[in-house]
N, C-alpha and C. Protein backbone atom coordinates (compact mmCIF):
# COMPACT_ATOMS: atom_id res chain seq x y z
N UNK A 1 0.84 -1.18 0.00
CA UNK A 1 0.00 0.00 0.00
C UNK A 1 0.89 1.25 0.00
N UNK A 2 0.24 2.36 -0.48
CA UNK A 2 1.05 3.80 -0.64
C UNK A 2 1.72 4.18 0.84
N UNK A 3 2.43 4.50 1.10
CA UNK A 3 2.85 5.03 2.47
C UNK A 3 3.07 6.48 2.11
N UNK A 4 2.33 7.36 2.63
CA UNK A 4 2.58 8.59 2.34
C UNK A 4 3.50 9.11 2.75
N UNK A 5 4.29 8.76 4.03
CA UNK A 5 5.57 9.29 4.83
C UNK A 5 6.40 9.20 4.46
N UNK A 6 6.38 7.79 4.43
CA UNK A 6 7.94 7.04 3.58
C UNK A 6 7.82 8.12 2.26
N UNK A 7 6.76 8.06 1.26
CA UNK A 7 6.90 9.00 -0.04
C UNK A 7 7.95 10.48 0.37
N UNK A 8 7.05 11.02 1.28
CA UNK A 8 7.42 12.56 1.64
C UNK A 8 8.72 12.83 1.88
N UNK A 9 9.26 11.58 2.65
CA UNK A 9 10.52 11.44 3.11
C UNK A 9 11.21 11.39 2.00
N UNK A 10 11.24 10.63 0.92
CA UNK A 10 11.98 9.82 -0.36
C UNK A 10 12.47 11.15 -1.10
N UNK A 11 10.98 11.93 -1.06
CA UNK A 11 11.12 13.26 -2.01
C UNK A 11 11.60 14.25 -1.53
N UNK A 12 11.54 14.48 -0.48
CA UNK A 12 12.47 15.69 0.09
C UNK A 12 13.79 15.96 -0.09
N UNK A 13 14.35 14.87 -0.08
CA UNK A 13 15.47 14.37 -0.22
C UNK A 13 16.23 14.85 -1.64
N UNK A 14 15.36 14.40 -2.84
CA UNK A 14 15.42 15.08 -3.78
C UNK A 14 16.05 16.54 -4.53
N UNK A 15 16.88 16.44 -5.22
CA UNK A 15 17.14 17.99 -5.82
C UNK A 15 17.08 18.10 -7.11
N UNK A 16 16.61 18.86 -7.57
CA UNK A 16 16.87 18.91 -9.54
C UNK A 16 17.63 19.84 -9.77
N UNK A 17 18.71 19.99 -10.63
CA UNK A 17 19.29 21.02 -11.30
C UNK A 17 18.69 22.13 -11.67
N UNK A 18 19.27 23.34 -12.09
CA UNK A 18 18.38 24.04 -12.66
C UNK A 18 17.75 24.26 -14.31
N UNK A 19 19.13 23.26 -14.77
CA UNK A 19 18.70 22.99 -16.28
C UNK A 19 17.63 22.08 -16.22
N UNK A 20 17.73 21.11 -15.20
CA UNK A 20 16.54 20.06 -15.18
C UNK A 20 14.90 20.68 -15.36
N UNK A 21 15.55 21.36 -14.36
CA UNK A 21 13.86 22.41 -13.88
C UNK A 21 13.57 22.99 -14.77
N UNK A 22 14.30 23.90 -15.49
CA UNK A 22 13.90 24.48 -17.38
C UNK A 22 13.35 23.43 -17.81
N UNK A 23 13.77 22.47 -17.72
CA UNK A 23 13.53 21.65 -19.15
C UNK A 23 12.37 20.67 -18.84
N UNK A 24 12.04 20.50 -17.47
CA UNK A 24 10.26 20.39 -17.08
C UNK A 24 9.24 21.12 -17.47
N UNK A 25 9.90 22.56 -17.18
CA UNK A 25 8.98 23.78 -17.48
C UNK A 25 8.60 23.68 -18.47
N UNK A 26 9.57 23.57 -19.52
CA UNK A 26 9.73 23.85 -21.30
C UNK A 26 8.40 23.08 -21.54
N UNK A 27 9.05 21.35 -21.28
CA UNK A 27 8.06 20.08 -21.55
C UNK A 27 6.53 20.20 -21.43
N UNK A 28 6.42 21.15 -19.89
CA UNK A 28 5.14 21.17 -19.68
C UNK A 28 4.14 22.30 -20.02
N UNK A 29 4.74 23.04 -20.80
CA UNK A 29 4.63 24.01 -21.54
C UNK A 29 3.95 23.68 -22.32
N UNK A 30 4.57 22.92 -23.11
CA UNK A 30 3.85 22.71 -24.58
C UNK A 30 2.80 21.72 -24.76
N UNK A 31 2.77 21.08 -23.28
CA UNK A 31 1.19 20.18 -23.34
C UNK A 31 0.36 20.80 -22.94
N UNK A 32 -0.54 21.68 -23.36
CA UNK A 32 -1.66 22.18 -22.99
C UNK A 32 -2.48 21.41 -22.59
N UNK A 33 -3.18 20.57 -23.39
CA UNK A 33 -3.93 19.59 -22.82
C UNK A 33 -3.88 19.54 -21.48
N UNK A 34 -2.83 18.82 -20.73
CA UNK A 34 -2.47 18.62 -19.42
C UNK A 34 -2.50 19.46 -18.56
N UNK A 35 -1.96 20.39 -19.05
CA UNK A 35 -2.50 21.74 -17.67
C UNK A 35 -3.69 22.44 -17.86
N UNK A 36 -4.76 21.88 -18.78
CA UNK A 36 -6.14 22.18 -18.61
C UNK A 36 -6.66 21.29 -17.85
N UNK A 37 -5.94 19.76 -18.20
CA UNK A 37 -6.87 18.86 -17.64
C UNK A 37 -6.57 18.61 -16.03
N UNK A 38 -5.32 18.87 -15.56
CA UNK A 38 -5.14 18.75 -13.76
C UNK A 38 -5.93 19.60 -13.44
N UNK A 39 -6.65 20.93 -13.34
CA UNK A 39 -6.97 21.59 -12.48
C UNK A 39 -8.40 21.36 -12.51
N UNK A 40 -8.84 20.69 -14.05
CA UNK A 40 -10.25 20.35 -13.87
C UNK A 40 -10.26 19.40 -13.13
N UNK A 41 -9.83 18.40 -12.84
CA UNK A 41 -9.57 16.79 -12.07
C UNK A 41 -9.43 17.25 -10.20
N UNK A 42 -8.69 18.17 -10.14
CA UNK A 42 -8.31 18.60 -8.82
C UNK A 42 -9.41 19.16 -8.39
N UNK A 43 -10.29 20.45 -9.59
CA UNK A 43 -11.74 21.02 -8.99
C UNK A 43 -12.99 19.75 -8.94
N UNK A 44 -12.46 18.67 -9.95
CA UNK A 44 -13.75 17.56 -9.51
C UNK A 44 -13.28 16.85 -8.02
N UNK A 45 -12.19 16.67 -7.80
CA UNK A 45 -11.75 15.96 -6.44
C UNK A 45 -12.41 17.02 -5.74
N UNK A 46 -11.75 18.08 -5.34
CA UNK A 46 -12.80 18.99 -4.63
C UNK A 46 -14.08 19.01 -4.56
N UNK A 47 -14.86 19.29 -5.35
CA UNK A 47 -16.03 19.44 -5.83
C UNK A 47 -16.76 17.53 -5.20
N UNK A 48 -16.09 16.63 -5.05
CA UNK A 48 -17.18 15.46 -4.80
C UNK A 48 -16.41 15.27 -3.57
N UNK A 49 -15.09 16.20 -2.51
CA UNK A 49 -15.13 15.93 -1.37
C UNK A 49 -16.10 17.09 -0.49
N UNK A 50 -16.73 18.13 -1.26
CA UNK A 50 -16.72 18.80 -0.59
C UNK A 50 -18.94 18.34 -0.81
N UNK A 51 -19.24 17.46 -1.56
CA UNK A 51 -20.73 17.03 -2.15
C UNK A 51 -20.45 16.08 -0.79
N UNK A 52 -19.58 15.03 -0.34
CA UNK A 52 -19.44 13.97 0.64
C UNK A 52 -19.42 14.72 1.90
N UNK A 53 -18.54 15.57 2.26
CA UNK A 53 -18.36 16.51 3.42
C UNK A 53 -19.93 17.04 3.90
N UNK A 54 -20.52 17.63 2.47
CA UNK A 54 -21.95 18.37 3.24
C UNK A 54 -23.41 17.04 3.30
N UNK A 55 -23.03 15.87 2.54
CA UNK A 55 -23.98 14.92 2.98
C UNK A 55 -24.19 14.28 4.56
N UNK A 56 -22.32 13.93 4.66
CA UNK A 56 -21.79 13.02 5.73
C UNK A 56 -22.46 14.14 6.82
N UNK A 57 -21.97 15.26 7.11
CA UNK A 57 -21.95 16.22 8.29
C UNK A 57 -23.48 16.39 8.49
N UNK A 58 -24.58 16.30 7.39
CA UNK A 58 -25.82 16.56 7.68
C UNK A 58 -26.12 18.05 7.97
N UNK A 59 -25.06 18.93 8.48
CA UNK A 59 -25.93 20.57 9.14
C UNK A 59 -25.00 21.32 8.51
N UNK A 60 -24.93 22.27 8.11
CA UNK A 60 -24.52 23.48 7.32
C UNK A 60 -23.04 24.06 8.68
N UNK A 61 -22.14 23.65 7.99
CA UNK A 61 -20.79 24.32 8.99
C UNK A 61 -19.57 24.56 8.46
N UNK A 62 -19.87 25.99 7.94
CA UNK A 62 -18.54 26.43 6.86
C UNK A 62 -17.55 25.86 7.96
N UNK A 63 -17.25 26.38 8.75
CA UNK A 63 -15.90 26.15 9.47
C UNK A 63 -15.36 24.71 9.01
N UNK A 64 -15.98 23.61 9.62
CA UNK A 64 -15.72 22.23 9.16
C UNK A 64 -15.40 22.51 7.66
N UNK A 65 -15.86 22.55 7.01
CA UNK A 65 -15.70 22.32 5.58
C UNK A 65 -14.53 23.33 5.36
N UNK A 66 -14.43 24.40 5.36
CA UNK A 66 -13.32 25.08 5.44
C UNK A 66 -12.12 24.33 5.87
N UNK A 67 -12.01 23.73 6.72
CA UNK A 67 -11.11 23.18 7.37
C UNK A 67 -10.44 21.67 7.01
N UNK A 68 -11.40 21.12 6.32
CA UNK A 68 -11.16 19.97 5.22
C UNK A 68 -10.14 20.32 3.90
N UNK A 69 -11.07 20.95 3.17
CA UNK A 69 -10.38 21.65 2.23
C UNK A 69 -8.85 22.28 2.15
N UNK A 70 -9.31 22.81 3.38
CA UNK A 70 -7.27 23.27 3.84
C UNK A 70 -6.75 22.89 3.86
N UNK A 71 -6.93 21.71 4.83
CA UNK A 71 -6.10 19.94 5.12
C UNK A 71 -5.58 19.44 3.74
N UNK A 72 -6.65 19.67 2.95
CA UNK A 72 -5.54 18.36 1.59
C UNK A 72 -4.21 19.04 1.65
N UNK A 73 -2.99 18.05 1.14
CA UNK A 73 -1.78 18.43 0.96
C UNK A 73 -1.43 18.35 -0.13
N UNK A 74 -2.13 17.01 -0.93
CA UNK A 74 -1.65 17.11 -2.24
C UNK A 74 -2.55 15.64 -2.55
N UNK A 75 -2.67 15.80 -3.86
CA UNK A 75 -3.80 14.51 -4.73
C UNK A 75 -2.73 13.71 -5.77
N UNK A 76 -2.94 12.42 -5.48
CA UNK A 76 -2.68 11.33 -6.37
C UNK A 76 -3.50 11.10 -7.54
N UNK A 77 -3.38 11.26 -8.43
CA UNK A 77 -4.23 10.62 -9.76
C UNK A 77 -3.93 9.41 -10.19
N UNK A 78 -4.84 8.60 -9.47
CA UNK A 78 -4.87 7.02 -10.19
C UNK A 78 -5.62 6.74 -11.27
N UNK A 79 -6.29 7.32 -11.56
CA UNK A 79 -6.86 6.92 -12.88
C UNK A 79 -7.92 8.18 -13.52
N UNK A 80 -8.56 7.82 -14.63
CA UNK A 80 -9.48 8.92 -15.28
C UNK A 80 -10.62 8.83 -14.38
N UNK A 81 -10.98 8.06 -12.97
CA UNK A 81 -11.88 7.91 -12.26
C UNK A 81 -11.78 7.76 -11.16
N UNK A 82 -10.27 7.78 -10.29
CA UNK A 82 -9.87 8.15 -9.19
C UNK A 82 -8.69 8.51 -8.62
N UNK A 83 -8.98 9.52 -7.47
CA UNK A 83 -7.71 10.17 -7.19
C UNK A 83 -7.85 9.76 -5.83
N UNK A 84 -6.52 10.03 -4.98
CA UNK A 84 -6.32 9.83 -3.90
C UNK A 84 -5.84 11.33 -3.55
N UNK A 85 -6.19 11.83 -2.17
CA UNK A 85 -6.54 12.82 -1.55
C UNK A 85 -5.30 12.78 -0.56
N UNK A 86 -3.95 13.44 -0.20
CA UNK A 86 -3.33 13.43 0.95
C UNK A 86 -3.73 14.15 1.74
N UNK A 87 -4.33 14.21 2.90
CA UNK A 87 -4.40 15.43 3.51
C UNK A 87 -3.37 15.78 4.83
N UNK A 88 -3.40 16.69 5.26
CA UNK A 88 -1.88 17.49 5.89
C UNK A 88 -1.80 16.08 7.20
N UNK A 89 -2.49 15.49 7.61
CA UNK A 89 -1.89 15.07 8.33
C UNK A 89 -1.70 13.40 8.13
N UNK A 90 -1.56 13.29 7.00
CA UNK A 90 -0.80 11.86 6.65
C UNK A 90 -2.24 11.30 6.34
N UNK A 91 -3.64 11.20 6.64
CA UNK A 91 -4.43 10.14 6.37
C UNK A 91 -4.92 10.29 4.78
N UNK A 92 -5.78 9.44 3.93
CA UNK A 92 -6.03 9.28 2.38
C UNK A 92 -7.41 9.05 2.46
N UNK A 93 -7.76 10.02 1.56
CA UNK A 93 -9.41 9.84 1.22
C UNK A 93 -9.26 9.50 -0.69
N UNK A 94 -10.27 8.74 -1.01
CA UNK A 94 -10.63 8.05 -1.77
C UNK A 94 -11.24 9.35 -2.66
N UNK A 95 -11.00 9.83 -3.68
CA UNK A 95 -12.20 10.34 -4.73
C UNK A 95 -12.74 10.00 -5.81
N UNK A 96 -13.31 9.56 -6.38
CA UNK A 96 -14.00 9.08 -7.51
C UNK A 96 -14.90 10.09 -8.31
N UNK A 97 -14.76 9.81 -9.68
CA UNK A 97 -15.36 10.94 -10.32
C UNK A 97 -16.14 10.10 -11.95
N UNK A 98 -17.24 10.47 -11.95
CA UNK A 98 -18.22 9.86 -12.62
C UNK A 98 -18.02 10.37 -13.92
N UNK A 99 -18.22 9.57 -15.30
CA UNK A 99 -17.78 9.98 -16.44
C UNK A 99 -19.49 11.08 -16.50
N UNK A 100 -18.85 11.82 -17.46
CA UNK A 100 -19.68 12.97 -17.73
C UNK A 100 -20.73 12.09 -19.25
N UNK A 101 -22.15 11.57 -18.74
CA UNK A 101 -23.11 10.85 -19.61
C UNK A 101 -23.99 11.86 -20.03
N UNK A 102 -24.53 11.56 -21.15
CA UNK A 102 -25.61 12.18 -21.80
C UNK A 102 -26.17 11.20 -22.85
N UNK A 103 -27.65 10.80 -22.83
CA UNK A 103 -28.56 10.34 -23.92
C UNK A 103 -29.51 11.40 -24.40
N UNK A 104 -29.34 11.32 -26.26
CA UNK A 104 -30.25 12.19 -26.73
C UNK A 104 -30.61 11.10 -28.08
N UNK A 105 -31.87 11.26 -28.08
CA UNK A 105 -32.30 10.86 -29.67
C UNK A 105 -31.91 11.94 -30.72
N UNK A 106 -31.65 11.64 -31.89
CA UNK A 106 -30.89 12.27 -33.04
C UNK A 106 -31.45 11.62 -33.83
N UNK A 107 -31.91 12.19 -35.05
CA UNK A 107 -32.86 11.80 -36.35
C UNK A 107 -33.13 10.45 -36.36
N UNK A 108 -33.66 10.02 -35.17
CA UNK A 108 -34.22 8.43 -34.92
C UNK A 108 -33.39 7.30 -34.44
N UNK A 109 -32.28 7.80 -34.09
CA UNK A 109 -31.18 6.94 -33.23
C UNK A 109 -31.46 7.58 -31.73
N UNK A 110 -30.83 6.76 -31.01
CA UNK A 110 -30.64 6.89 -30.03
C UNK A 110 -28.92 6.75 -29.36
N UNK A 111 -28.60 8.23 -28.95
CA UNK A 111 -26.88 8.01 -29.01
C UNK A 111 -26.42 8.66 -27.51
N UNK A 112 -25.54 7.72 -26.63
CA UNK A 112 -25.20 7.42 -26.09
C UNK A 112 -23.61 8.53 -26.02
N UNK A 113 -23.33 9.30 -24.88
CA UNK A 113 -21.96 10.30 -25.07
C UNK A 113 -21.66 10.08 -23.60
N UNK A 114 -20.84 9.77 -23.40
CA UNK A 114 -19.53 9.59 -22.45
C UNK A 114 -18.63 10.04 -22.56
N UNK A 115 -18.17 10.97 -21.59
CA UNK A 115 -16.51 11.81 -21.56
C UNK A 115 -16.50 12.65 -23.29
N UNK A 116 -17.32 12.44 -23.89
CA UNK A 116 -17.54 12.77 -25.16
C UNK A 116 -17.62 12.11 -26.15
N UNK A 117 -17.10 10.93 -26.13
CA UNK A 117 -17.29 10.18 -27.23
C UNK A 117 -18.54 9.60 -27.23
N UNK A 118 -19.07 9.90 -28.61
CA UNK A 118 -20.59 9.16 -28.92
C UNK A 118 -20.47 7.98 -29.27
N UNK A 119 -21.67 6.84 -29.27
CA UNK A 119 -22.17 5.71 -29.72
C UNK A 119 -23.28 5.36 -30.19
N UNK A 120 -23.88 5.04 -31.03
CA UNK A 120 -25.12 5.25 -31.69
C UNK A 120 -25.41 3.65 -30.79
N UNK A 121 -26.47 3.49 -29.61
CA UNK A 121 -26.87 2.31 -29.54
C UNK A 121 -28.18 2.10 -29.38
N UNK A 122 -28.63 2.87 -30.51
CA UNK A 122 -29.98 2.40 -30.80
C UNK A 122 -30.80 0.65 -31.50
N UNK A 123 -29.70 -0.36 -31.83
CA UNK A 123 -29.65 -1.45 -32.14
C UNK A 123 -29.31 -2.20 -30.93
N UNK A 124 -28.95 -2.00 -29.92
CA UNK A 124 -28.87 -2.68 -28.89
C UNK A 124 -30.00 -2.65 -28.20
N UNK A 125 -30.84 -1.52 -27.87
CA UNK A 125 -31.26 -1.20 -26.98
C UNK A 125 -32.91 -1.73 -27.84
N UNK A 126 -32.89 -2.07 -29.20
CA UNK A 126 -33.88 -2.70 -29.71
C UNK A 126 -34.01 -3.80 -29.34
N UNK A 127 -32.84 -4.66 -29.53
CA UNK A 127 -32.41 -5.89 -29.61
C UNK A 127 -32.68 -6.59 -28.19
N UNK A 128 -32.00 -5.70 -26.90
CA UNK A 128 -31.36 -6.53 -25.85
C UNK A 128 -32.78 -5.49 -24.53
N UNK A 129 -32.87 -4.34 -25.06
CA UNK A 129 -33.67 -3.58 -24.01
C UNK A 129 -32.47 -2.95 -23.33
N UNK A 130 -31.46 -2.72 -23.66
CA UNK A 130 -30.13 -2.07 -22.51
C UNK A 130 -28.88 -2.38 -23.39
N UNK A 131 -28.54 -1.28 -23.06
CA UNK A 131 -26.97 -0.84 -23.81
C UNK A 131 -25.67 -0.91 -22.31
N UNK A 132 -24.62 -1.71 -22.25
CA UNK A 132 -23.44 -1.42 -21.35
C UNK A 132 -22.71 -1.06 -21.81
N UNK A 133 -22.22 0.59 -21.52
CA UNK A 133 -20.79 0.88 -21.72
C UNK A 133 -19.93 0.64 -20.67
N UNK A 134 -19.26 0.16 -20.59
CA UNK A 134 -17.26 -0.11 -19.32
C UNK A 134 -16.45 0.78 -20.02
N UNK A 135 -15.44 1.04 -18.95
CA UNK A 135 -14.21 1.82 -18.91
C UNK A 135 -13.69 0.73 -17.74
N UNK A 136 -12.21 0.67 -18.14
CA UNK A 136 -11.37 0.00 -16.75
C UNK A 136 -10.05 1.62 -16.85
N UNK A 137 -9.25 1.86 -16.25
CA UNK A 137 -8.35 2.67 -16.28
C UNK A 137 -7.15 2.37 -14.84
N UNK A 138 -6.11 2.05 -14.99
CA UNK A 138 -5.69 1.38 -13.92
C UNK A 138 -6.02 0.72 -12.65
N UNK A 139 -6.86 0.00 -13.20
CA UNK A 139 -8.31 -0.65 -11.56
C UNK A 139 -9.21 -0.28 -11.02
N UNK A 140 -9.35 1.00 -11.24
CA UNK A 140 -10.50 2.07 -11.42
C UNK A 140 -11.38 1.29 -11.96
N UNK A 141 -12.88 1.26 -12.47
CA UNK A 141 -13.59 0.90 -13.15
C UNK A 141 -15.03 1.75 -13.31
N UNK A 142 -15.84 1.91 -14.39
CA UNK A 142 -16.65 2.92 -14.72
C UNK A 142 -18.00 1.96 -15.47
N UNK A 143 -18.70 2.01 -15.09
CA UNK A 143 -19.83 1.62 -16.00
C UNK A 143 -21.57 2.40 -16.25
N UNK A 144 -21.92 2.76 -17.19
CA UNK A 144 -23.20 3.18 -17.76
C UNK A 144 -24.01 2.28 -18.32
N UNK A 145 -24.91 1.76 -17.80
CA UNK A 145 -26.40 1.31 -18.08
C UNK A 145 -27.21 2.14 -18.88
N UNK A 146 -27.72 2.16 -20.41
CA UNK A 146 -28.66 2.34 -20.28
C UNK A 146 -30.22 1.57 -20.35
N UNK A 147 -31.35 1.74 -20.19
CA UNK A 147 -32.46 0.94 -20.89
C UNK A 147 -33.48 2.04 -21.02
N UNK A 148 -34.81 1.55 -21.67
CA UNK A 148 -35.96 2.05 -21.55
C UNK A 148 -36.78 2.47 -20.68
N UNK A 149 -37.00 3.50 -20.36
CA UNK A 149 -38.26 3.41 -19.15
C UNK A 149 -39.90 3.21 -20.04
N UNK A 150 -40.72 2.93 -19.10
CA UNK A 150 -42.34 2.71 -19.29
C UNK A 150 -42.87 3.41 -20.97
N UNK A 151 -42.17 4.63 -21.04
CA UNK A 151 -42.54 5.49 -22.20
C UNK A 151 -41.37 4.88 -23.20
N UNK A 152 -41.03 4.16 -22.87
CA UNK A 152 -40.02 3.60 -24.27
C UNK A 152 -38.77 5.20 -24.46
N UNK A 153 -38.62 5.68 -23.32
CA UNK A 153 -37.40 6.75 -23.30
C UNK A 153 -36.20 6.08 -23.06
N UNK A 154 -35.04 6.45 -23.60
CA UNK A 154 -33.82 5.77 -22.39
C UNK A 154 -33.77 6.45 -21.04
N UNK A 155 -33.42 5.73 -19.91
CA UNK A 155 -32.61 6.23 -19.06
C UNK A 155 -31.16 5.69 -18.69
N UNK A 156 -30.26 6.35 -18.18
CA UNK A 156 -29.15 5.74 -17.63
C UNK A 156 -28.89 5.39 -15.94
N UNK A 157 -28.16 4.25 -15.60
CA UNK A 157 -27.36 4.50 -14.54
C UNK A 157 -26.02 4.53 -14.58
N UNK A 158 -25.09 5.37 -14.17
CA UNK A 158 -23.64 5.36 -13.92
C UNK A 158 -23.49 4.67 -12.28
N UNK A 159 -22.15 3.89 -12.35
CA UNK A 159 -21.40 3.25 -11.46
C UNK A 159 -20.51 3.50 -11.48
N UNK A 160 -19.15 3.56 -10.96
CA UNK A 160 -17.81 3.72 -9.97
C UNK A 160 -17.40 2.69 -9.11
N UNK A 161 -16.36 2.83 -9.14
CA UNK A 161 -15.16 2.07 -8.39
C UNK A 161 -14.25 2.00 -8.29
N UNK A 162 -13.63 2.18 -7.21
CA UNK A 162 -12.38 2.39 -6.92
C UNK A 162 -10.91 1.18 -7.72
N UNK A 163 -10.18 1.13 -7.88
CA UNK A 163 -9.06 0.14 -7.65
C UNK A 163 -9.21 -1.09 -6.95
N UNK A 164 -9.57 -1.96 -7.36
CA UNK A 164 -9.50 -3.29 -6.11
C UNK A 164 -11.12 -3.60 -5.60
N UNK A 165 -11.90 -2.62 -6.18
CA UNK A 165 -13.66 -2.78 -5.92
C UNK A 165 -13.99 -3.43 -7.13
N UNK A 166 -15.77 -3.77 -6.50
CA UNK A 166 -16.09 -4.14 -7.39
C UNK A 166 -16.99 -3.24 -7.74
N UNK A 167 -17.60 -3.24 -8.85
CA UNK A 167 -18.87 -2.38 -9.52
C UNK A 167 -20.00 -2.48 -8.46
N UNK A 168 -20.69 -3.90 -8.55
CA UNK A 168 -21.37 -4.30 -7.55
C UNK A 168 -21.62 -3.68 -6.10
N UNK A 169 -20.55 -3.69 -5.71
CA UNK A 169 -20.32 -3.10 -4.38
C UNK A 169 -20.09 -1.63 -4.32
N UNK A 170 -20.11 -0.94 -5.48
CA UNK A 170 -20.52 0.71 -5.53
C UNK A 170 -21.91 0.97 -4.61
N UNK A 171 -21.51 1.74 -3.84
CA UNK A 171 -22.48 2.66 -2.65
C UNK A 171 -23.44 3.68 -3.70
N UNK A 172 -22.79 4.62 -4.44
CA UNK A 172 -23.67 5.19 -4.75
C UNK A 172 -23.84 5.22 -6.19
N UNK A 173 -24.74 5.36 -7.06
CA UNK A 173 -25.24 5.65 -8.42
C UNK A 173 -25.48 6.54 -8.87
N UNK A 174 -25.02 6.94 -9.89
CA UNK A 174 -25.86 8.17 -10.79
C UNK A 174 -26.57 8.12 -11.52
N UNK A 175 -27.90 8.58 -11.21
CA UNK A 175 -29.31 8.01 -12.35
C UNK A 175 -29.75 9.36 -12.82
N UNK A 176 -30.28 9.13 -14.21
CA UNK A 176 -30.80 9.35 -15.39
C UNK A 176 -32.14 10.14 -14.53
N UNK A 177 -33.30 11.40 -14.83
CA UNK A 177 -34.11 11.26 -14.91
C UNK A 177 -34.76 11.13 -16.05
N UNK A 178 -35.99 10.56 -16.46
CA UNK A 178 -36.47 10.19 -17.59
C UNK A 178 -36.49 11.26 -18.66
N UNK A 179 -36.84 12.39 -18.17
CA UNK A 179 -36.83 13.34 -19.19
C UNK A 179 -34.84 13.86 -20.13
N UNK A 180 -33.74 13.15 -19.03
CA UNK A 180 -32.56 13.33 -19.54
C UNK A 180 -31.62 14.27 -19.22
N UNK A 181 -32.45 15.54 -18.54
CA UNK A 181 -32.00 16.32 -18.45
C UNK A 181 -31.36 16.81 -17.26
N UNK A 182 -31.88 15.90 -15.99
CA UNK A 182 -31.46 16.30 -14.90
C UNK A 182 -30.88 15.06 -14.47
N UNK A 183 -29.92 14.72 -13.00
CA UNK A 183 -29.79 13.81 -12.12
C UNK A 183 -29.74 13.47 -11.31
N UNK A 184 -29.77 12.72 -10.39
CA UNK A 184 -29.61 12.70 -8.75
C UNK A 184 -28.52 11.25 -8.56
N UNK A 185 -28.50 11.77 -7.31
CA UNK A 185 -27.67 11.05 -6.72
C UNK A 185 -28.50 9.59 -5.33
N UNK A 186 -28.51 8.24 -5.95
CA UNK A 186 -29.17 7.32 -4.95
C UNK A 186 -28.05 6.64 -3.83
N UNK A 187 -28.17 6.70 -2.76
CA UNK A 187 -27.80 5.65 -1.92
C UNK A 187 -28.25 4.85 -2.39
């Protein structure tokens, strides 16, 4: 398992040159991509510790929550669906982050968008009554359900899981309302 101490320790230790350090800078310079995509990943880690913080606590208490937030020290990115959370005093919170779903009918298909990429699975969902999309990403794992509701609409469910979980054993879901447009969150 990660030992965060032992890490902290390992790296401190550490020195880079200063040509080294240019030539990180340079590198990371020219991936845009990447320095758009950490700070969105870091505001979703935030953003679903701070959705867990105001469920768990039940009563409205900036202070607490304030005080969480401060605590992180720094985030691990294990995968496109979870990060690990250091916070200042050595312990690890778990974050998980749900692919971004959308179903819309389109000139008589029915198409399916995840993280952005579309799928036309209107032949499945004839065929079988339900479409599965998976993602695995270093043990992470991601899955979208969709099927029909009563009115012959799709709806979806999204699932999560950590590294070493199973789907199954996901606590919470993200469901579809029928009309598509909105979602909630089920225990």
């Amino acid at each position: 398992m990660f030992d965060p101490k032992l890490y902290h320790e390992a790296c401190s230790e550490m020195h880079v040159s200063e040509e080294k350090l240019q030539e990180v800078i340079h590198m990371t310079e020219q991936n845009k991509k990447r320095a758009i995509r950490r700070p969105l990943r870091v505001g979703l880690a935030a953003a679903a510790l701070c959705a867990l913080t105001v469920v768990g606590a039940s009563a409205a208490n900036p202070e607490f929550l304030e005080e969480i937030v401060l605590s992180i020290r720094s985030t691990v990115v294990v995968s496109d669906y979870q990060e690990e959370l250091i916070m200042e005093d050595g312990s690890q919170i778990t974050a998980l982050r749900y692919p971004d779903v959308s179903v819309e009918e389109r000139d008589g298909r029915t198409i399916l968008t995840v993280d952005g990429a579309e799928t036309d699975i209107t032949d499945a969902l004839s065929e079988d009554g339900r479409y599965v999309w998976e993602a695995t990403d270093n043990g992470s794992q991601a899955q979208v359900i969709v099927t029909l509701d009563e009115d012959g609409k799709p709806v979806w469910v999204a699932n999560v899981a950590a590294a070493g979980e199973e789907l199954e054993d996901s606590e919470v879901s993200l469901v579809s309302e029928p009309s598509g447009k909105r979602t909630h969150i089920v225990d």
